[in-house]
Protein backbone atom coordinates (compact mmCIF):
# COMPACT_ATOMS: atom_id res chain seq x y z
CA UNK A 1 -61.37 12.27 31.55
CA UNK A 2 -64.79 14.25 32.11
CA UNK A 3 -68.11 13.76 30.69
CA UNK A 4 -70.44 16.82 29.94
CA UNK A 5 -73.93 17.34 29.39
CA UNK A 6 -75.06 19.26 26.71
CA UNK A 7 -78.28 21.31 27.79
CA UNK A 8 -79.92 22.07 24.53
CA UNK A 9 -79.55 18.16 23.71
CA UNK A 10 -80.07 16.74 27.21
CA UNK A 11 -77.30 14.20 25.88
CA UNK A 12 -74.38 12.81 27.71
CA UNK A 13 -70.71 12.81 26.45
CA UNK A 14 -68.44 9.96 28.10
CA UNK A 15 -64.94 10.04 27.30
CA UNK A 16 -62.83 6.82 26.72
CA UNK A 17 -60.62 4.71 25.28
CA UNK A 18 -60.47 3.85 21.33
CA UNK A 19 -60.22 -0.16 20.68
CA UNK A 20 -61.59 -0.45 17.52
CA UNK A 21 -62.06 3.10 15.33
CA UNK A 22 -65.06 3.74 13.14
CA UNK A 23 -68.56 5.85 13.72
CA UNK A 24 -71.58 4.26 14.38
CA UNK A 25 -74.97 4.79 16.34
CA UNK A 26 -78.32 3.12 17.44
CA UNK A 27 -80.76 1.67 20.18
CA UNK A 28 -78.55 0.84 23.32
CA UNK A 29 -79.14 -2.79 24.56
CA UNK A 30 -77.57 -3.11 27.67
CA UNK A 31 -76.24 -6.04 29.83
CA UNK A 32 -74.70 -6.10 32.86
CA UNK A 33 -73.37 -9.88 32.02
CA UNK A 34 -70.37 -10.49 30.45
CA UNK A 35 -71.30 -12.14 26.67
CA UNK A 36 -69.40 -15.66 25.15
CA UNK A 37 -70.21 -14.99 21.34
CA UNK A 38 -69.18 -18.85 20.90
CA UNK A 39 -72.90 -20.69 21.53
CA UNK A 40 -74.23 -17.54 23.55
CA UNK A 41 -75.49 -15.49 20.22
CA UNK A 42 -77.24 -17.17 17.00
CA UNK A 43 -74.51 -16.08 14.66
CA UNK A 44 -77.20 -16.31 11.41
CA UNK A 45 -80.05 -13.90 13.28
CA UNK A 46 -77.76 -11.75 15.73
CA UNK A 47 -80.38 -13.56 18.71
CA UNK A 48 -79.05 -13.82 22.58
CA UNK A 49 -79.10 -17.96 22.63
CA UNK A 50 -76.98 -18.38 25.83
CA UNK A 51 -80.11 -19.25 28.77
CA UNK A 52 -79.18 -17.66 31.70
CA UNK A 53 -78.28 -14.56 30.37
CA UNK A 54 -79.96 -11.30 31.06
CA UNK A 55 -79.95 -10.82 27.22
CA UNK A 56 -81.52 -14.39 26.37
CA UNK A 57 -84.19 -13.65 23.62
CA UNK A 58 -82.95 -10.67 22.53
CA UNK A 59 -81.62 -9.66 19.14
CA UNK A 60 -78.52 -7.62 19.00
CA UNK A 61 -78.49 -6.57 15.15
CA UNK A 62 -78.32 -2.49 14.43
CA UNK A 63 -77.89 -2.14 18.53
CA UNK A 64 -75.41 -0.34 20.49
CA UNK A 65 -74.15 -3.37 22.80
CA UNK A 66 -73.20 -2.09 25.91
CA UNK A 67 -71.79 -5.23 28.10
CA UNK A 68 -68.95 -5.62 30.66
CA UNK A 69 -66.93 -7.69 28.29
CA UNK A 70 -66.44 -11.18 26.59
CA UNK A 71 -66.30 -14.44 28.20
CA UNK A 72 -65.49 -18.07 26.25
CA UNK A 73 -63.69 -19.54 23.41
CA UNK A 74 -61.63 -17.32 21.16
CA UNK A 75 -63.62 -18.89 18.39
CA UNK A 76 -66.18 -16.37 19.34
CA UNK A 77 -63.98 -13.61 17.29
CA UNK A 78 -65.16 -15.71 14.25
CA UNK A 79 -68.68 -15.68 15.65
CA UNK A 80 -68.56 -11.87 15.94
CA UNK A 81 -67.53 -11.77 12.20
CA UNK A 82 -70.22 -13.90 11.08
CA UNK A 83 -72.71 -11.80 12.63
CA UNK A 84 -71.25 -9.21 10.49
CA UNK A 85 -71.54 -11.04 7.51
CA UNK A 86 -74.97 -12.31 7.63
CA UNK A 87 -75.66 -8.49 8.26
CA UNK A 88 -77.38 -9.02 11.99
CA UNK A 89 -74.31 -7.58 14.00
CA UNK A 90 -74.79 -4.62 16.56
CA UNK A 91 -73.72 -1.71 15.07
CA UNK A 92 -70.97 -0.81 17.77
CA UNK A 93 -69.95 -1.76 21.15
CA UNK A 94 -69.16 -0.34 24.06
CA UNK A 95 -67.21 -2.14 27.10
CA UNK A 96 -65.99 -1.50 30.48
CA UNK A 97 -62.86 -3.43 29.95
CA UNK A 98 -62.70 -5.71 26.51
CA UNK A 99 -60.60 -8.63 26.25
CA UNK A 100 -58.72 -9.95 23.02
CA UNK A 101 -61.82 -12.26 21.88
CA UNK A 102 -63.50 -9.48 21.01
CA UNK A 103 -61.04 -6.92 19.63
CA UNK A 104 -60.16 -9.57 17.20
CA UNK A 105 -63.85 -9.87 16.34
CA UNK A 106 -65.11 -5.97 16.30
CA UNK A 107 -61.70 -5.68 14.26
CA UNK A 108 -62.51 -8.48 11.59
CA UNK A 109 -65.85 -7.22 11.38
CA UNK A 110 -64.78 -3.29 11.46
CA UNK A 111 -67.23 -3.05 14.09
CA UNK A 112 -66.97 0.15 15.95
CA UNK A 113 -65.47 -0.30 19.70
CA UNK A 114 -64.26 1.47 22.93
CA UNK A 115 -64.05 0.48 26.37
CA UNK A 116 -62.78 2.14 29.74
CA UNK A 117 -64.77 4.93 29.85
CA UNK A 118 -64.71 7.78 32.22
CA UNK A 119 -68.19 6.20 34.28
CA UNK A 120 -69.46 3.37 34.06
CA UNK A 121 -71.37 2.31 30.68
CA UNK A 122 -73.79 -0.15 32.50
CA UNK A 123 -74.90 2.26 35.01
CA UNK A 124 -74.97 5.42 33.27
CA UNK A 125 -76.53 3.75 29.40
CA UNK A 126 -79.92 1.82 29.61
CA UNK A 127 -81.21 -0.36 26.95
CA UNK A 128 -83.08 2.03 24.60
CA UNK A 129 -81.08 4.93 24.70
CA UNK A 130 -79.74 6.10 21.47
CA UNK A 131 -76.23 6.41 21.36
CA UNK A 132 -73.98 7.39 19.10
CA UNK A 133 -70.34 5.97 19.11
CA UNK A 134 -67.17 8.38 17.54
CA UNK A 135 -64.36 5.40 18.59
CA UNK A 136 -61.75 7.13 16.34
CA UNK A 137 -62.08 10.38 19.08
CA UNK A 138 -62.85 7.64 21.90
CA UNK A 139 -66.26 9.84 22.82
CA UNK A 140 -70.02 8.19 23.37
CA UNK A 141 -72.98 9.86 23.37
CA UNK A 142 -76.21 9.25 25.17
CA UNK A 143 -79.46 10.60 24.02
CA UNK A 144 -81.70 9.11 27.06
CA UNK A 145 -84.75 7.45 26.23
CA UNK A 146 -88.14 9.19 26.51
CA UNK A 147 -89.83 7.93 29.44
């Protein structure tokens, strides 16, 4: 797999695997944690709940959420899908390796996600970013914030 930068757009391609297909794009809010959906996020206002998390605070509704993968109960599938129905879920994610908690949930939801891309999302995406997330083709791009 390569990634490619497009001059004219100053936008990076990364190249990876499809989980979950679907299009989708938004503000990047990154996390180098892993994330347990099960009493870490507020499934009624999409808010970061869990304490020591790097996230804590934050909201992840409309978001890109770029995080190493999930952690916890497999109840947190359900939690994923709540988020979706009370309309505050992030609107795709993006993992260096997922795990079956939240497959099930991104796929309940029909919640855009990939995973195993060809560098590393955490290093390479930083909160604010816009991305924009083709998981049917497997292919993530990153508009970089303005500085």
């Amino acid at each position: 797999m390569e990634s490619k930068v497009k001059d004219e757009e100053a936008s990076l391609i990364l190249k990876g695997r499809t989980v979950v297909k679907g299009q989708a794009s938004g503000e990047a809010l990154v996390s180098c944690q892993p994330i347990s959906f099960l009493g870490g996020v507020d499934p009624k206002t999409g808010e970061i709940v869990e304490r020591n998390h790097n996230l804590f605070g934050k909201r992840i509704a409309g978001r890109v959420l770029v995080f190493p993968g999930g952690k916890g109960s497999t109840v947190g599938s359900y939690v994923i899908y709540a988020l979706k129905k009370y309309g505050v879920n992030p609107s795709a994610m993006v993992n260096v390796l997922t795990e079956p908690i939240i497959v099930t949930g991104c796929v309940l939801a029909e919640i855009p996600l990939v995973d195993r891309l060809n560098l590393d999302p955490i290093k390479v995406i930083e909160t604010g970013d816009y991305v924009t997330i083709d998981a049917t083709r497997g292919e993530v791009e990153v508009k970089k914030k303005r500085q």
